[in-house]
Protein backbone atom coordinates (compact mmCIF):
# COMPACT_ATOMS: atom_id res chain seq x y z
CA UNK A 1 3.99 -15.81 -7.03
CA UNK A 2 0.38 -17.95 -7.24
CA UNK A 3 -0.14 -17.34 -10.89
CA UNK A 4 2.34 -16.56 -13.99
CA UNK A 5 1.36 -13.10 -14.42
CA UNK A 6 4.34 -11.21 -13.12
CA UNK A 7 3.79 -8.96 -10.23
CA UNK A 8 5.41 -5.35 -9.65
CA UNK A 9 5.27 -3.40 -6.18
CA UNK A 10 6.84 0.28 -6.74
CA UNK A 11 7.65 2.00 -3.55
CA UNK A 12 8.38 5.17 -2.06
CA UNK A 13 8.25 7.07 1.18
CA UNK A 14 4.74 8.87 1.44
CA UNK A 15 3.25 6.41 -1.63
CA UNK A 16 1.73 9.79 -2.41
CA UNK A 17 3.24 10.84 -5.92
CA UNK A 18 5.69 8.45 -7.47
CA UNK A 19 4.90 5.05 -6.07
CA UNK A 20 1.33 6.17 -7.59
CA UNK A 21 2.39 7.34 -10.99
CA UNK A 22 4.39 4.32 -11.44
CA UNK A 23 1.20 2.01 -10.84
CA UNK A 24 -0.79 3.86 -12.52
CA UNK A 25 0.97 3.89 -15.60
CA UNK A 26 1.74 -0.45 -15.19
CA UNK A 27 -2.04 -1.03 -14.54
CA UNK A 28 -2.98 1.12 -17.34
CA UNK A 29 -0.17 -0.06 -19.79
CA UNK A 30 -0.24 -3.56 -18.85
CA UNK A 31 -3.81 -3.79 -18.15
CA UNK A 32 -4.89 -7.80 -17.11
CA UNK A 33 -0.99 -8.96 -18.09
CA UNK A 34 0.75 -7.63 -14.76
CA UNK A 35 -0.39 -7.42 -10.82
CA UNK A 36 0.58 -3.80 -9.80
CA UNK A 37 0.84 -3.01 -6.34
CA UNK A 38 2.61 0.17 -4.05
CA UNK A 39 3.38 1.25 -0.81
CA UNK A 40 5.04 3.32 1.31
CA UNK A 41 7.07 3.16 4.14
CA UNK A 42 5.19 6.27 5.69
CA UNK A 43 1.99 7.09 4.03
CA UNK A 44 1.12 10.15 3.38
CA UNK A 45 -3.26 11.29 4.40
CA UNK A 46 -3.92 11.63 0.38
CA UNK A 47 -2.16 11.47 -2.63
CA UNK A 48 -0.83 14.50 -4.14
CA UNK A 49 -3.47 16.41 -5.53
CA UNK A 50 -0.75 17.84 -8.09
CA UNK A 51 0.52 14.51 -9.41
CA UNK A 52 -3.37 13.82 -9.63
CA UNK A 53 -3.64 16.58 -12.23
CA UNK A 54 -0.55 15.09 -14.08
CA UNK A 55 -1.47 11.86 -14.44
CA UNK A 56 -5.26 13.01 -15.40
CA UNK A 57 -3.60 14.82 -18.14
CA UNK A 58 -2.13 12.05 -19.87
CA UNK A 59 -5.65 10.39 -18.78
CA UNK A 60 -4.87 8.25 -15.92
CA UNK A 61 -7.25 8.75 -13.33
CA UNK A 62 -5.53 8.42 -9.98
CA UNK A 63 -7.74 10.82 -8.19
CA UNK A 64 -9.33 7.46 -5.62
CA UNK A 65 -5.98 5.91 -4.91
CA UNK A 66 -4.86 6.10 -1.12
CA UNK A 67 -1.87 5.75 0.70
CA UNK A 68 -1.00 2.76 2.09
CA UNK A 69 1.89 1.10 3.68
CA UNK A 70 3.70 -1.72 1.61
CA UNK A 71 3.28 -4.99 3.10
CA UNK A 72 5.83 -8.11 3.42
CA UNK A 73 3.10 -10.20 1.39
CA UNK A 74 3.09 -7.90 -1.51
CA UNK A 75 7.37 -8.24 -1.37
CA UNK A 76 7.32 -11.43 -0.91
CA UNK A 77 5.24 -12.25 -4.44
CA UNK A 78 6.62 -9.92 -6.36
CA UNK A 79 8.82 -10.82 -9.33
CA UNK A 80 10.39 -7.07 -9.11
CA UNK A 81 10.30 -4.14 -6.56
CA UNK A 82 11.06 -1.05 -7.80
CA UNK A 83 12.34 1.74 -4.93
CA UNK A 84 12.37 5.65 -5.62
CA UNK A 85 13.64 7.51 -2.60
CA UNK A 86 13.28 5.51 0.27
CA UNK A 87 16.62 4.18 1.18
CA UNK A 88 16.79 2.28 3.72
CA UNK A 89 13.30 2.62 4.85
CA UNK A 90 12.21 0.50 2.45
CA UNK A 91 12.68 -3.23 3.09
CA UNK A 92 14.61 -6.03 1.57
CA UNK A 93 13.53 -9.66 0.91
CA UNK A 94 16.29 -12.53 -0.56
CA UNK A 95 15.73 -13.87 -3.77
CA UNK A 96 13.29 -11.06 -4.97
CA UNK A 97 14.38 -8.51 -7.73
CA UNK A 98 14.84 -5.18 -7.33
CA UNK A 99 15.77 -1.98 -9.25
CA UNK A 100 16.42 1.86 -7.95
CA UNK A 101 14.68 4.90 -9.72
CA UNK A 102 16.73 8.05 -9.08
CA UNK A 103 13.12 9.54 -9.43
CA UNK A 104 12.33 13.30 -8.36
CA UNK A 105 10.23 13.91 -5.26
CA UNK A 106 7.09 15.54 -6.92
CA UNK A 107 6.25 17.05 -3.35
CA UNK A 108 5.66 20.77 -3.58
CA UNK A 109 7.24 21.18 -7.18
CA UNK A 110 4.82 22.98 -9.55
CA UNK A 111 2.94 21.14 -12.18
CA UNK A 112 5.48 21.71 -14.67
CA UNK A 113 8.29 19.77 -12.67
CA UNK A 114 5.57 17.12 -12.08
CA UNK A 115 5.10 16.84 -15.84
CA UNK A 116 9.16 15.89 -16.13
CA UNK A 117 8.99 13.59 -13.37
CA UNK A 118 5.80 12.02 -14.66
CA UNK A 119 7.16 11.37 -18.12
CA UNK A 120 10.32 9.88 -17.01
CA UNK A 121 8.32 7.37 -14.74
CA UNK A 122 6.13 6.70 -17.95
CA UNK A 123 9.73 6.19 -19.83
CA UNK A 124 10.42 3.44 -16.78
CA UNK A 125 7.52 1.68 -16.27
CA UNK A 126 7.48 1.29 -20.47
CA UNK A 127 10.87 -0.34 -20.29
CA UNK A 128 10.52 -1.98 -17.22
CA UNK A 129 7.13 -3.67 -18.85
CA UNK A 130 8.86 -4.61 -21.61
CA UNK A 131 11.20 -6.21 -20.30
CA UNK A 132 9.17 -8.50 -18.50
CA UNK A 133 7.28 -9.32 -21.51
CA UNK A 134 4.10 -7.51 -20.61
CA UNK A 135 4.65 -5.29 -23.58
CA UNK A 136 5.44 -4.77 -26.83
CA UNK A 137 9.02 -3.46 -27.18
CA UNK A 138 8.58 0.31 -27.07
């Protein structure tokens, strides 16, 4: 870590719904207190146009985030990783923190599903922020 703001990386297979959710709600909650970053271990082409209608409900825009693969770097400064779904695909540093969401796949549910699985990332990423002091106790 180069500064003493604490830095997050959420990641997931397709970083296409949930890795996105998750750092859209820390960069929004957390604003300039917290680097957010996410990956995936196989992007998907776009994120899903679905959990872009989810978040822009609760008035995250999302709608110009991209896939993109997670990178060593980003792991390597991060203070916590957070992993939903991607097993073993996703990769493991020494030393560094991480935590396991047993997160739904928001691929090809409706928008109602995506509405559950959006608040319960909100629920995380509130406690998780918390936690490391970015927040006010919820």
């Amino acid at each position: 870590m180069t500064d003493l703001l604490p830095v997050i990386v959420f990641l997931c297979v397709h970083n296409a719904g949930r890795s996105q959710m998750a750092a859209g709600f820390a960069r929004t909650m957390g604003g300039d207190r917290v680097r957010v970053h996410s990956g995936g271990s196989s992007p998907a082409a776009t994120v899903n146009p679905v959990v872009v209608a989810a978040m822009a409900e609760v008035g995250i825009d999302i709608a110009d985030r991209r896939p993109r693969a997670w990178t060593i770097e980003a792991i390597r400064a991060a203070d916590v990783v957070v992993t939903m779904g991607c097993g073993d695909e996703c990769p493991y540093v020494p030393g560094v923190q991480y935590e396991d969401w047993p997160v739904d796949d928001p691929s090809g549910l409706p928008l109602e599903r995506v509405r559950e699985v959006r608040d319960d990332i909100r629920d995380r990423v509130t406690r998780l922020l918390s936690r490391l002091g970015v927040i006010e106790d919820p």
